[in-house]
N, C-alpha and C. Protein backbone atom coordinates (compact mmCIF):
# COMPACT_ATOMS: atom_id res chain seq x y z
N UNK A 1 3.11 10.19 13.51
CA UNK A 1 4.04 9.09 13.44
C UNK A 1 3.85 8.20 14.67
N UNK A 2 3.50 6.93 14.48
CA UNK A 2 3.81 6.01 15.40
C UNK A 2 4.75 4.96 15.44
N UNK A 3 5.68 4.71 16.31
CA UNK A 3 6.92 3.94 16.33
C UNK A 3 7.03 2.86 17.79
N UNK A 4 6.97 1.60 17.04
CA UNK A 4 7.46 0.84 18.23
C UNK A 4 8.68 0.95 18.48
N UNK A 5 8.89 0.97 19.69
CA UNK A 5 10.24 0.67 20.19
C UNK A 5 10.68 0.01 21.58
N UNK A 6 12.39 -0.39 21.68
CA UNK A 6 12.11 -1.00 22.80
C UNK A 6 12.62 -0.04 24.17
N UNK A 7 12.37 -0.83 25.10
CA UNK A 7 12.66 -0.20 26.14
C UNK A 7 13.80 0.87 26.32
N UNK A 8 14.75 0.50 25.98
CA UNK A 8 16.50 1.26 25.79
C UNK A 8 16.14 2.56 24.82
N UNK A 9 15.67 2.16 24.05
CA UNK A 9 14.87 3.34 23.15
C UNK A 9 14.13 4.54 23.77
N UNK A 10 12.90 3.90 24.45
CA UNK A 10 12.33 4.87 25.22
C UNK A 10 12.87 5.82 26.44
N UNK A 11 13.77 5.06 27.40
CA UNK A 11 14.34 5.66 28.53
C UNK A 11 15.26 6.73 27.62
N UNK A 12 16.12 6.30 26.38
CA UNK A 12 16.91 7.50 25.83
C UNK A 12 15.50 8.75 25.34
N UNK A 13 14.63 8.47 25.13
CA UNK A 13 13.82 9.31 24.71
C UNK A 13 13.79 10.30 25.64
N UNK A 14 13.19 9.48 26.80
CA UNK A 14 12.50 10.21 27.96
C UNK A 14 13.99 11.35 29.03
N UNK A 15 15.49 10.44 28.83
CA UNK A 15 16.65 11.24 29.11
C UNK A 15 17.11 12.22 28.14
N UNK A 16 16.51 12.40 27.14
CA UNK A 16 16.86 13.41 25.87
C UNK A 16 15.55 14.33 25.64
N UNK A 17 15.25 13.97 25.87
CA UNK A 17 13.83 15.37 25.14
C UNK A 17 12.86 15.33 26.26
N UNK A 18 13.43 16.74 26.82
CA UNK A 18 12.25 17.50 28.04
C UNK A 18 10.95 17.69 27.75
N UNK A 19 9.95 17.21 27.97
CA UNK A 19 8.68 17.26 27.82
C UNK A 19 8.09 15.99 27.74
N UNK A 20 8.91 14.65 27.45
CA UNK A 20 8.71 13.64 27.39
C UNK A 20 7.63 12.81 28.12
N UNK A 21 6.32 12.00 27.65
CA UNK A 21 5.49 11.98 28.47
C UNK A 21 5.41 9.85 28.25
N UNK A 22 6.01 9.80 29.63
CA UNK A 22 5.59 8.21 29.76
C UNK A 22 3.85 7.70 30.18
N UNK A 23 3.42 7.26 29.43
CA UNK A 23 1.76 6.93 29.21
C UNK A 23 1.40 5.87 29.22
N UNK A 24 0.69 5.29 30.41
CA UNK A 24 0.19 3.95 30.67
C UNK A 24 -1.28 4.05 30.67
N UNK A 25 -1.56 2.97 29.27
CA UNK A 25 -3.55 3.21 29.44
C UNK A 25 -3.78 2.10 30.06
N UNK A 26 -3.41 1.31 30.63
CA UNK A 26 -4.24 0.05 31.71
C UNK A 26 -5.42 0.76 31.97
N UNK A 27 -5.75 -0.04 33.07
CA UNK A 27 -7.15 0.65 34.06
C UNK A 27 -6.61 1.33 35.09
N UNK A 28 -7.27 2.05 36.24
CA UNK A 28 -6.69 2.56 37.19
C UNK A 28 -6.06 1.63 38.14
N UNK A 29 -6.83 0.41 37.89
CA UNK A 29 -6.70 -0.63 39.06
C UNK A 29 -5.23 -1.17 38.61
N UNK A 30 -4.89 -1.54 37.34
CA UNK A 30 -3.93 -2.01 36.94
C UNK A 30 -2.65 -0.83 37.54
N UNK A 31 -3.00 0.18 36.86
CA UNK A 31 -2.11 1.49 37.50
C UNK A 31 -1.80 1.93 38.72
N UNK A 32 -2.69 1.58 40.07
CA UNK A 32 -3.00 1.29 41.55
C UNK A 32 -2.05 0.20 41.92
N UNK A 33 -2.06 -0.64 41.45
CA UNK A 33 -0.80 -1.74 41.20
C UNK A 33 0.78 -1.99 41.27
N UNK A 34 0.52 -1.30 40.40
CA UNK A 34 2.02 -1.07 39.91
C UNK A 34 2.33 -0.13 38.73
N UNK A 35 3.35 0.21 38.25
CA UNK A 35 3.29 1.11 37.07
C UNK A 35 4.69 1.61 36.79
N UNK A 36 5.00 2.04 35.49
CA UNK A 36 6.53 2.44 35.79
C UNK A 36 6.48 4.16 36.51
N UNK A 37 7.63 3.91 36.82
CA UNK A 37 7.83 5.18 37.37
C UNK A 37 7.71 6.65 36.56
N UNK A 38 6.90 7.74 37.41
CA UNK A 38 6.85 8.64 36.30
C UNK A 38 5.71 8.49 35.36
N UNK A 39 5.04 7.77 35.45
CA UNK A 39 4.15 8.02 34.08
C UNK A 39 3.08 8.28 34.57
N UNK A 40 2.12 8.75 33.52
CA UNK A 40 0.85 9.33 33.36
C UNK A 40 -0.41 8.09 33.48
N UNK A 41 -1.31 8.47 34.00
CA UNK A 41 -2.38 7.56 33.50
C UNK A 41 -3.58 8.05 32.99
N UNK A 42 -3.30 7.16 31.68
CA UNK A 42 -4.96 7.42 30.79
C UNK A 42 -5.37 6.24 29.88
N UNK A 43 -6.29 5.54 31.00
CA UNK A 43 -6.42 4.70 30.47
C UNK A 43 -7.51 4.37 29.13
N UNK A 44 -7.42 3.53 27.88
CA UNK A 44 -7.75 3.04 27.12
C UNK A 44 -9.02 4.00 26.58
N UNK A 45 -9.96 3.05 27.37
CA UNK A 45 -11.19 3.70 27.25
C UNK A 45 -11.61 4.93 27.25
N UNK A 46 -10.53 5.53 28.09
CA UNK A 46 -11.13 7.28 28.90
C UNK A 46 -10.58 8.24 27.85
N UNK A 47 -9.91 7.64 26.67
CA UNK A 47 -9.19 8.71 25.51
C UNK A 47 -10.36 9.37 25.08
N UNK A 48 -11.20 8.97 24.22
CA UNK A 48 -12.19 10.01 23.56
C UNK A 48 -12.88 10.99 24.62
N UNK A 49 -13.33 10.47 25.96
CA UNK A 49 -13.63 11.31 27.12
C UNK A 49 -13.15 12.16 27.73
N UNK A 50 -11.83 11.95 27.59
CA UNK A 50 -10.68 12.54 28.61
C UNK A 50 -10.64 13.67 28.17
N UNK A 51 -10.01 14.58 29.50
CA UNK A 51 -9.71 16.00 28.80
C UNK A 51 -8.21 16.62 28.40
N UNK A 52 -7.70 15.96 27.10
CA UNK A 52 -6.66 15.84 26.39
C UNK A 52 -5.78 17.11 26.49
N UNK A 53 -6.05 18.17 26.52
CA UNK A 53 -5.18 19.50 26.92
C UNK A 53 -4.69 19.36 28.30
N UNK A 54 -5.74 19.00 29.34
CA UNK A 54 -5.31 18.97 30.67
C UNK A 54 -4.17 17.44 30.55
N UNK A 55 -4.23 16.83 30.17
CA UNK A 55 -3.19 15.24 30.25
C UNK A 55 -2.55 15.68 29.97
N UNK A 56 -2.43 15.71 28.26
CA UNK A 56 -1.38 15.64 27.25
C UNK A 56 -1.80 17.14 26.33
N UNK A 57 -1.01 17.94 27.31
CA UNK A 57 -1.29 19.69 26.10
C UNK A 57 -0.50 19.44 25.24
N UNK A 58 0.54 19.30 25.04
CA UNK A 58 1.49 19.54 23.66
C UNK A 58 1.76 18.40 22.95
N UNK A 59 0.50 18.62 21.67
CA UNK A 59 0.13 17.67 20.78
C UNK A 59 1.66 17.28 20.22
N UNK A 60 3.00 18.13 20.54
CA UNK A 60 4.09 17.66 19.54
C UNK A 60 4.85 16.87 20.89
N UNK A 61 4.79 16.86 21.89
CA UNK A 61 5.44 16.42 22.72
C UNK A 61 5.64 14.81 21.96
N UNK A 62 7.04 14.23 22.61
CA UNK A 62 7.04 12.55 22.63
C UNK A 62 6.20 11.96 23.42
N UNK A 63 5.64 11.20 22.97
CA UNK A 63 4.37 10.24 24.31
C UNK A 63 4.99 8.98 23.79
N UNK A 64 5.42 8.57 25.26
CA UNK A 64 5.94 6.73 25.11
C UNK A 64 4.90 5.98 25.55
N UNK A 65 3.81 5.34 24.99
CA UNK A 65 2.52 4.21 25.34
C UNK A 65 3.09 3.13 25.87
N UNK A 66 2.53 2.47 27.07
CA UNK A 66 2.79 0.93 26.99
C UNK A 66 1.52 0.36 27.73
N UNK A 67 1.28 -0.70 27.96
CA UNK A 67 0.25 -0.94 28.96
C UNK A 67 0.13 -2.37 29.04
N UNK A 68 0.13 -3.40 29.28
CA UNK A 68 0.17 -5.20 29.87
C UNK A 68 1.25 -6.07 28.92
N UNK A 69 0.49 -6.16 27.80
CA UNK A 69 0.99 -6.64 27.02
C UNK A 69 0.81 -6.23 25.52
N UNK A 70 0.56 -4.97 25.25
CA UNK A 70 0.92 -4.28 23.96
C UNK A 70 -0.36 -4.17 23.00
N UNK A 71 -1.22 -4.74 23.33
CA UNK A 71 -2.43 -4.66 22.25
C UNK A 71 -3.43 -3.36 22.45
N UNK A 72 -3.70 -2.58 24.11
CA UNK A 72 -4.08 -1.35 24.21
C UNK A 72 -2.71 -0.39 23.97
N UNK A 73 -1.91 -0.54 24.23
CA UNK A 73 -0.71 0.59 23.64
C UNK A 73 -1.36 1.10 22.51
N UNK A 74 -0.97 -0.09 21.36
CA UNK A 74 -1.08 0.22 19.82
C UNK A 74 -2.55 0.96 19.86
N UNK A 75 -3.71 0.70 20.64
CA UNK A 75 -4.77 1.07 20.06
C UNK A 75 -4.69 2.21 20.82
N UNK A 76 -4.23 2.70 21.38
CA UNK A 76 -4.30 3.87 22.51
C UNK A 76 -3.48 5.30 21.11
N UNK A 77 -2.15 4.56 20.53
CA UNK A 77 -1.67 5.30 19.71
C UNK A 77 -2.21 6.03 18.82
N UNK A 78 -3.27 4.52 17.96
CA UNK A 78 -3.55 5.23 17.40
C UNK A 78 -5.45 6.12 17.30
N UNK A 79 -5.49 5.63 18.26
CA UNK A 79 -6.48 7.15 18.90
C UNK A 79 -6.01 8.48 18.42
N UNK A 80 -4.70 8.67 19.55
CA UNK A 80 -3.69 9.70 19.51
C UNK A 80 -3.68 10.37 18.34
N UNK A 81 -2.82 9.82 17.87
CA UNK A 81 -2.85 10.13 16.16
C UNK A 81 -3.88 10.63 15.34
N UNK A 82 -4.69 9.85 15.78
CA UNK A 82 -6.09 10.39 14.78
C UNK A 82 -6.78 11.87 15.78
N UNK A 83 -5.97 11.91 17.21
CA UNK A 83 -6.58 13.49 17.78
C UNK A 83 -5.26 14.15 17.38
N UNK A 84 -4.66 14.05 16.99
CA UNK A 84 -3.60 14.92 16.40
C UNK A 84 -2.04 15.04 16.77
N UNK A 85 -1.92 14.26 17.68
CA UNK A 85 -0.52 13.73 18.43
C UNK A 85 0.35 13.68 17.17
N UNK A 86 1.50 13.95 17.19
CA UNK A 86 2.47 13.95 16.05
C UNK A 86 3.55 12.81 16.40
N UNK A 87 4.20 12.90 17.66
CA UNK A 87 5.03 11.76 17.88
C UNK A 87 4.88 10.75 18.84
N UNK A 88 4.35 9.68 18.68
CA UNK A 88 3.71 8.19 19.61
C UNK A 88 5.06 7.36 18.91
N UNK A 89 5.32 6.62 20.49
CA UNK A 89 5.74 5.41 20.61
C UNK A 89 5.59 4.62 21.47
N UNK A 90 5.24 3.48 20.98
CA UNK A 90 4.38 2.18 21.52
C UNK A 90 5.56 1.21 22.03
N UNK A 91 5.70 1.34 23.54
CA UNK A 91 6.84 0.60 24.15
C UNK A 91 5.66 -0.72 24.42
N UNK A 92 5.01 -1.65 24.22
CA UNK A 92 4.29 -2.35 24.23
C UNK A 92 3.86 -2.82 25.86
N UNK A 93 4.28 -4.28 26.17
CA UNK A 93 3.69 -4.40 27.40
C UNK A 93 4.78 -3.89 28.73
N UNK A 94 4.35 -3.46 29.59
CA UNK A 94 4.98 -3.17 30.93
C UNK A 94 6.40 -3.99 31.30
N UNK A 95 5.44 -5.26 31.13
CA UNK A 95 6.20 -6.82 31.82
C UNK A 95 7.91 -6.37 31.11
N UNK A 96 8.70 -6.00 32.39
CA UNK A 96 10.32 -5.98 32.32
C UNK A 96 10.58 -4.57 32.10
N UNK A 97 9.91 -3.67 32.24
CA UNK A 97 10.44 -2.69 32.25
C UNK A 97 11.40 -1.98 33.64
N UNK A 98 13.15 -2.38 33.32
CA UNK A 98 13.78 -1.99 34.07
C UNK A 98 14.16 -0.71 34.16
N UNK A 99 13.75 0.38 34.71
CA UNK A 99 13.76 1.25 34.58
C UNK A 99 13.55 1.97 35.83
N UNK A 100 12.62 1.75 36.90
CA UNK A 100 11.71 1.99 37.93
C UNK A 100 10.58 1.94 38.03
N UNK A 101 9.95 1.16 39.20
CA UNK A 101 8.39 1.01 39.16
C UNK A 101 8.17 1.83 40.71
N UNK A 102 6.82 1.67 40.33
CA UNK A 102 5.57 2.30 41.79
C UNK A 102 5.09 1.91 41.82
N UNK A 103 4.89 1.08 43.06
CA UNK A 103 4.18 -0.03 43.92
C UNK A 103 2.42 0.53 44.80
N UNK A 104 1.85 0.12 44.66
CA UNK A 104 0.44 0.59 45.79
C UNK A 104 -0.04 -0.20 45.64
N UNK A 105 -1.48 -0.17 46.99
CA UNK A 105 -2.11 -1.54 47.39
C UNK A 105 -3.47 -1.08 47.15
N UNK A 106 -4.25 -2.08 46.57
CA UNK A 106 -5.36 -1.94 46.52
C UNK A 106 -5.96 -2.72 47.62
């Protein structure tokens, strides 16, 4: 299942169901940047490479995607999906996520 949703959506996700995994595929550099607080990075490209047990072990866990402006989210999802992820949701781009960020300098 993949589900957009919005922000208010996701933070109840991530305050309700322990295991909850916030997932930003930018680049590292983008992620070096800035990023919301708490989340994971795997970016875009590095899905078919990556080593998916070590990231993301529990294929049933919630994974909330987002990343600039929403067009790698969706494609990041549905990667996911097709490796066997059961519940994706695609919080789309970053931009306004009030919630908490993490700041670093490149």
């Amino acid at each position: 299942m993949i589900q957009a949703i919005s922000f208010a959506e996701g933070k109840h996700i991530l305050d309700t169901y322990p295991g909850s995994v916030l997932l930003d595929v930018r680049t590292e550099d983008e992620y070096a940047v800035e990023h919301a607080a708490g989340a994971k990075l795997l970016p875009l490209d590095d899905i078919e490479d990556a080593d998916l047990p070590e990231i993301l072990p529990d294929k049933n866990a919630r994974i909330l995607i987002y990343c600039r402006t929403g067009r790698r989210s969706a494609l990041a999802a549905a990667q996911l999906f097709d490796l066997g992820y059961t519940h994706l949701y695609d919080l789309g781009g970053l931009n306004g996520w009030p919630y908490g960020m993490e700041y670093g300098l490149l």
